[in-house]
PDB file of N, CA and C in Angstrom:
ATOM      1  N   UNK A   1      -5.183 -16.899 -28.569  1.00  0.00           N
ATOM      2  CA  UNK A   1      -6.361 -17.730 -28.396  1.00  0.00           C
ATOM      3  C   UNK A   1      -6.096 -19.092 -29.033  1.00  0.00           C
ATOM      4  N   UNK A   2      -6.557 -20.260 -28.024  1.00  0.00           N
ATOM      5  CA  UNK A   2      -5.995 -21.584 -28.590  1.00  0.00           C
ATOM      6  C   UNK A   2      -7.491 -21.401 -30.083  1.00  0.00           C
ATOM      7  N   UNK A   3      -7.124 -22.581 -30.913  1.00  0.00           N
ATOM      8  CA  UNK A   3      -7.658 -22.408 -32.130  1.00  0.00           C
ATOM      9  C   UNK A   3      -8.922 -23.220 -31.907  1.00  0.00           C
ATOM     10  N   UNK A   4      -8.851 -24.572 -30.900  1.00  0.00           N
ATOM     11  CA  UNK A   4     -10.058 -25.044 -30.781  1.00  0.00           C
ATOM     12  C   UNK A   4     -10.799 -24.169 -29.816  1.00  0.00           C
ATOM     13  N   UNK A   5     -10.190 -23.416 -29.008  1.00  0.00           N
ATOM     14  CA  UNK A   5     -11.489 -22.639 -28.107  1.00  0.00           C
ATOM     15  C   UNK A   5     -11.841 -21.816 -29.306  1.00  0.00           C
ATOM     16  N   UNK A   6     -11.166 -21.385 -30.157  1.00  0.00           N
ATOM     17  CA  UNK A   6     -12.158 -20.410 -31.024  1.00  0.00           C
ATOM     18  C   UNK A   6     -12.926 -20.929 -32.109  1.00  0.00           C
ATOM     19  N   UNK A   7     -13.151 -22.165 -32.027  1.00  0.00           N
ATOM     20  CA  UNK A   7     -13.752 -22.996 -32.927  1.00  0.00           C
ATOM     21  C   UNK A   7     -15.170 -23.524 -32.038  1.00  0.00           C
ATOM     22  N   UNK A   8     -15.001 -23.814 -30.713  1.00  0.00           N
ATOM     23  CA  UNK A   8     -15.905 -23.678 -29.599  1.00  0.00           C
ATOM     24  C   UNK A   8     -16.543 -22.553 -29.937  1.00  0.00           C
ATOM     25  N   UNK A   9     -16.462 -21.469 -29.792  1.00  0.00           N
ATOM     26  CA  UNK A   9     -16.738 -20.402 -29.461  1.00  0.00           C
ATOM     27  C   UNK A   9     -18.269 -19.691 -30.605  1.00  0.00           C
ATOM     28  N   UNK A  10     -16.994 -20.413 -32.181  1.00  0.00           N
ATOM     29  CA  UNK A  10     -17.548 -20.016 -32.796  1.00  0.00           C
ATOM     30  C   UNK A  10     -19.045 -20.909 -32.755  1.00  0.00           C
ATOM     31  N   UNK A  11     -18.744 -22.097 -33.274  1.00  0.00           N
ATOM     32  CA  UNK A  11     -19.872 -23.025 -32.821  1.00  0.00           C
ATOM     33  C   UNK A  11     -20.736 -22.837 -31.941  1.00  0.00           C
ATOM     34  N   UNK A  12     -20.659 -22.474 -30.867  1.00  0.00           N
ATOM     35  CA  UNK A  12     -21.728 -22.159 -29.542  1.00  0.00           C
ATOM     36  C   UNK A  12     -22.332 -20.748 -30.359  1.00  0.00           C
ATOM     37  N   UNK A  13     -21.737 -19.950 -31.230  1.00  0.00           N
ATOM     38  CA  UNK A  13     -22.124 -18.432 -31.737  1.00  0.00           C
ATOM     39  C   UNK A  13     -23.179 -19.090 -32.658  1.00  0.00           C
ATOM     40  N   UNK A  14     -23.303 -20.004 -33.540  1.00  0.00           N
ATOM     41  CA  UNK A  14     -23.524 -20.398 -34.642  1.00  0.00           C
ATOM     42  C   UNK A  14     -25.364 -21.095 -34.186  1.00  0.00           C
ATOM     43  N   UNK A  15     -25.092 -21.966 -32.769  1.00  0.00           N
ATOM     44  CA  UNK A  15     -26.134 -22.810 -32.503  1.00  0.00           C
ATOM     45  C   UNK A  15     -27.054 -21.924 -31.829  1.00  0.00           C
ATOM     46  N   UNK A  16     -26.505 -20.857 -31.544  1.00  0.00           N
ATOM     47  CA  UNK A  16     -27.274 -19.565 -30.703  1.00  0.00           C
ATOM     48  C   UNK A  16     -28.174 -19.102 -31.478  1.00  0.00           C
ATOM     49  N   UNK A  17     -27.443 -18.788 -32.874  1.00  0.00           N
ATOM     50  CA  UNK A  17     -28.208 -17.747 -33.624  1.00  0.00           C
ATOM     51  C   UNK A  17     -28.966 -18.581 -34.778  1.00  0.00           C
ATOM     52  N   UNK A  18     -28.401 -19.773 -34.729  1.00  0.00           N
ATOM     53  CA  UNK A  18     -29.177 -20.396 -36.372  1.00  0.00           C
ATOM     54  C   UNK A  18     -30.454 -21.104 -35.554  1.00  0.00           C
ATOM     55  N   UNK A  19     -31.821 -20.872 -36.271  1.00  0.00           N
ATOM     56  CA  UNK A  19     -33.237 -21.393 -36.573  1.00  0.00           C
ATOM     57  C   UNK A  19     -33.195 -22.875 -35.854  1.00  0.00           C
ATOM     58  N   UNK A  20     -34.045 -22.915 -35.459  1.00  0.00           N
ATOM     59  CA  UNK A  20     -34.705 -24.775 -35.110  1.00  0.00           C
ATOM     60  C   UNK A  20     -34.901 -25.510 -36.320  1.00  0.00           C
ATOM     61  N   UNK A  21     -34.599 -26.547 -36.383  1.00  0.00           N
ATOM     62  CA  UNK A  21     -34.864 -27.345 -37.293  1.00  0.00           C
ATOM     63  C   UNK A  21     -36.694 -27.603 -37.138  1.00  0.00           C
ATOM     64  N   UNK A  22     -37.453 -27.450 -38.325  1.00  0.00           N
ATOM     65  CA  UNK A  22     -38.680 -27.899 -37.891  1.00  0.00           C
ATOM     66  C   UNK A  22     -39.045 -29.043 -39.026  1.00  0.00           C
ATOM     67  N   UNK A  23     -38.212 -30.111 -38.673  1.00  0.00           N
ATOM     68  CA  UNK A  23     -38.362 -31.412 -40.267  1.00  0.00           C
ATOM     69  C   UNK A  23     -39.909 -31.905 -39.946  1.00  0.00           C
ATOM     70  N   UNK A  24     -39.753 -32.018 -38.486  1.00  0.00           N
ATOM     71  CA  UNK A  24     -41.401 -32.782 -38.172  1.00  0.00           C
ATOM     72  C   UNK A  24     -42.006 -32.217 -38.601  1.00  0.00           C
ATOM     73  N   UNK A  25     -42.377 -31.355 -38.321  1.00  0.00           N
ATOM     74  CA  UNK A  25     -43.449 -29.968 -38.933  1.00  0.00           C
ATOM     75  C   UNK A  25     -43.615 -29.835 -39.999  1.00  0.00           C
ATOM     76  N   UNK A  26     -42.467 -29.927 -40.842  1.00  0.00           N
ATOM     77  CA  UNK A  26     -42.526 -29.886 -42.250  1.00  0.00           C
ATOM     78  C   UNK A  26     -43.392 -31.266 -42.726  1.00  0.00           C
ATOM     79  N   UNK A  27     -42.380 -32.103 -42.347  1.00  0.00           N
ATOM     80  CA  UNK A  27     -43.481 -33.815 -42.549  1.00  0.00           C
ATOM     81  C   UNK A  27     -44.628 -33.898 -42.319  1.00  0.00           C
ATOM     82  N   UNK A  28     -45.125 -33.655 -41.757  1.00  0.00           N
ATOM     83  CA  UNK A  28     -46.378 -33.575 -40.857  1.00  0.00           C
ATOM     84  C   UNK A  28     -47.272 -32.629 -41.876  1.00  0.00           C
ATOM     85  N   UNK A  29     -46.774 -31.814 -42.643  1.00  0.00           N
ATOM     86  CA  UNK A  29     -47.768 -31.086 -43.333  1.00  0.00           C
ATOM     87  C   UNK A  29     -47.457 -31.273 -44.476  1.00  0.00           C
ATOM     88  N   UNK A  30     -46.471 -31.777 -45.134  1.00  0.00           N
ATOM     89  CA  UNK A  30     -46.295 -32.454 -46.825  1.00  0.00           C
ATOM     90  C   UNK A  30     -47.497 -33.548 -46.318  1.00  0.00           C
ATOM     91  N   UNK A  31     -47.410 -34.107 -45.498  1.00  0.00           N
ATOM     92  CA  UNK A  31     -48.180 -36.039 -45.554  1.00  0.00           C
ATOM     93  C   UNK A  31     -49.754 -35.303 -46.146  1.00  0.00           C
ATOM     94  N   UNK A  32     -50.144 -33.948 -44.660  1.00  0.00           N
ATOM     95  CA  UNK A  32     -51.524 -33.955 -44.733  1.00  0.00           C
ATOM     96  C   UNK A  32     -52.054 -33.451 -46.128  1.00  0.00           C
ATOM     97  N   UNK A  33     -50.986 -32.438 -46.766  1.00  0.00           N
ATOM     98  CA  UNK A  33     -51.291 -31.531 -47.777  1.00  0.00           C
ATOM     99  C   UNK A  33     -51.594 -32.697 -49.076  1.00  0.00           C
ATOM    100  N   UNK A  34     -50.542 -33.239 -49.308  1.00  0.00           N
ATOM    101  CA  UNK A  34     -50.354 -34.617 -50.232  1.00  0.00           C
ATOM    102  C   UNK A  34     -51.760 -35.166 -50.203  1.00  0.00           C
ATOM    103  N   UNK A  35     -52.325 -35.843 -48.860  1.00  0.00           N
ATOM    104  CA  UNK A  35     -53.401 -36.732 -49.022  1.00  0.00           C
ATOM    105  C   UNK A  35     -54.701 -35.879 -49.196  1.00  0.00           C
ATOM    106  N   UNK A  36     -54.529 -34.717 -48.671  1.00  0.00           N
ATOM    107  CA  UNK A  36     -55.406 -33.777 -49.403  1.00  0.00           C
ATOM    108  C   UNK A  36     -55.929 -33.736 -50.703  1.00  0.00           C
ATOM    109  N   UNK A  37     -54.708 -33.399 -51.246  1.00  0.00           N
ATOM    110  CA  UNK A  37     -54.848 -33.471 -52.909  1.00  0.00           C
ATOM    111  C   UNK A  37     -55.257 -34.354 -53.223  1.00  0.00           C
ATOM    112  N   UNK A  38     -54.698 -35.608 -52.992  1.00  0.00           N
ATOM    113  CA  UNK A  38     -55.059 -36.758 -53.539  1.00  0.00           C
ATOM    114  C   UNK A  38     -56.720 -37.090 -53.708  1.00  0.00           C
ATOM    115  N   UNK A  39     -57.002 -36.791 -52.164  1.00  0.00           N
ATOM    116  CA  UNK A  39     -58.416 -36.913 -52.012  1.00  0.00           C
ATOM    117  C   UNK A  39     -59.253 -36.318 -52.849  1.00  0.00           C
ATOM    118  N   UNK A  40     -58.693 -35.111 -53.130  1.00  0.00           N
ATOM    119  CA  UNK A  40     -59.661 -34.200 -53.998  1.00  0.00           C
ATOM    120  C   UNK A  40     -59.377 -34.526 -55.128  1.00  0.00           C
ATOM    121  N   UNK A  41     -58.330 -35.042 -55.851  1.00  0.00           N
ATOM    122  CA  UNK A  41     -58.398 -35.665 -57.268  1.00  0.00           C
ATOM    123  C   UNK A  41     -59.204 -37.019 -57.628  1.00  0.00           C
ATOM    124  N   UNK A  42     -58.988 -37.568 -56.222  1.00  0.00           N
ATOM    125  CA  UNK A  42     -59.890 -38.655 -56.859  1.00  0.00           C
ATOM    126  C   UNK A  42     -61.349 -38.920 -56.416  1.00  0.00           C
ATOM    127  N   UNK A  43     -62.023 -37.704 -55.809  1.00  0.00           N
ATOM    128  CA  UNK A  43     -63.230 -37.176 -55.901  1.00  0.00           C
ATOM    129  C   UNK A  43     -63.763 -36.485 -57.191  1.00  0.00           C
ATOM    130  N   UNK A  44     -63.130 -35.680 -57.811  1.00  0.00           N
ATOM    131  CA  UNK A  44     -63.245 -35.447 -58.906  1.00  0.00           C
ATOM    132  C   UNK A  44     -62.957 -35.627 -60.459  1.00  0.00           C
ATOM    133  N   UNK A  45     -62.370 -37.130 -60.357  1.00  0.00           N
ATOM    134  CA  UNK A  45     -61.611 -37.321 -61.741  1.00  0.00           C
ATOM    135  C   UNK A  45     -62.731 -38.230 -62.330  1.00  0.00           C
TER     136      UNK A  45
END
């Protein structure tokens, strides 16, 4: 087996099985959670 097809191979194995990136998602709910807090601290301080 040439070494880059098995480096292909492996790679295509790798993008199959590993998770979605979800950064937006993540961002998107640090921003809201953050201004949350905020809000509520400086409602109550």
């Amino acid at each position: 087996m040439d070494p880059l097809e098995s480096k292909k191979t492996y790679q295509d194995y790798v993008d199959k099985k590993s998770p979605n990136s979800k950064i937006f998602k993540n961002c998107f709910n640090a921003f809201w959670v953050g201004g949350l807090i905020c809000t509520i601290r400086t409602d109550y301080s």
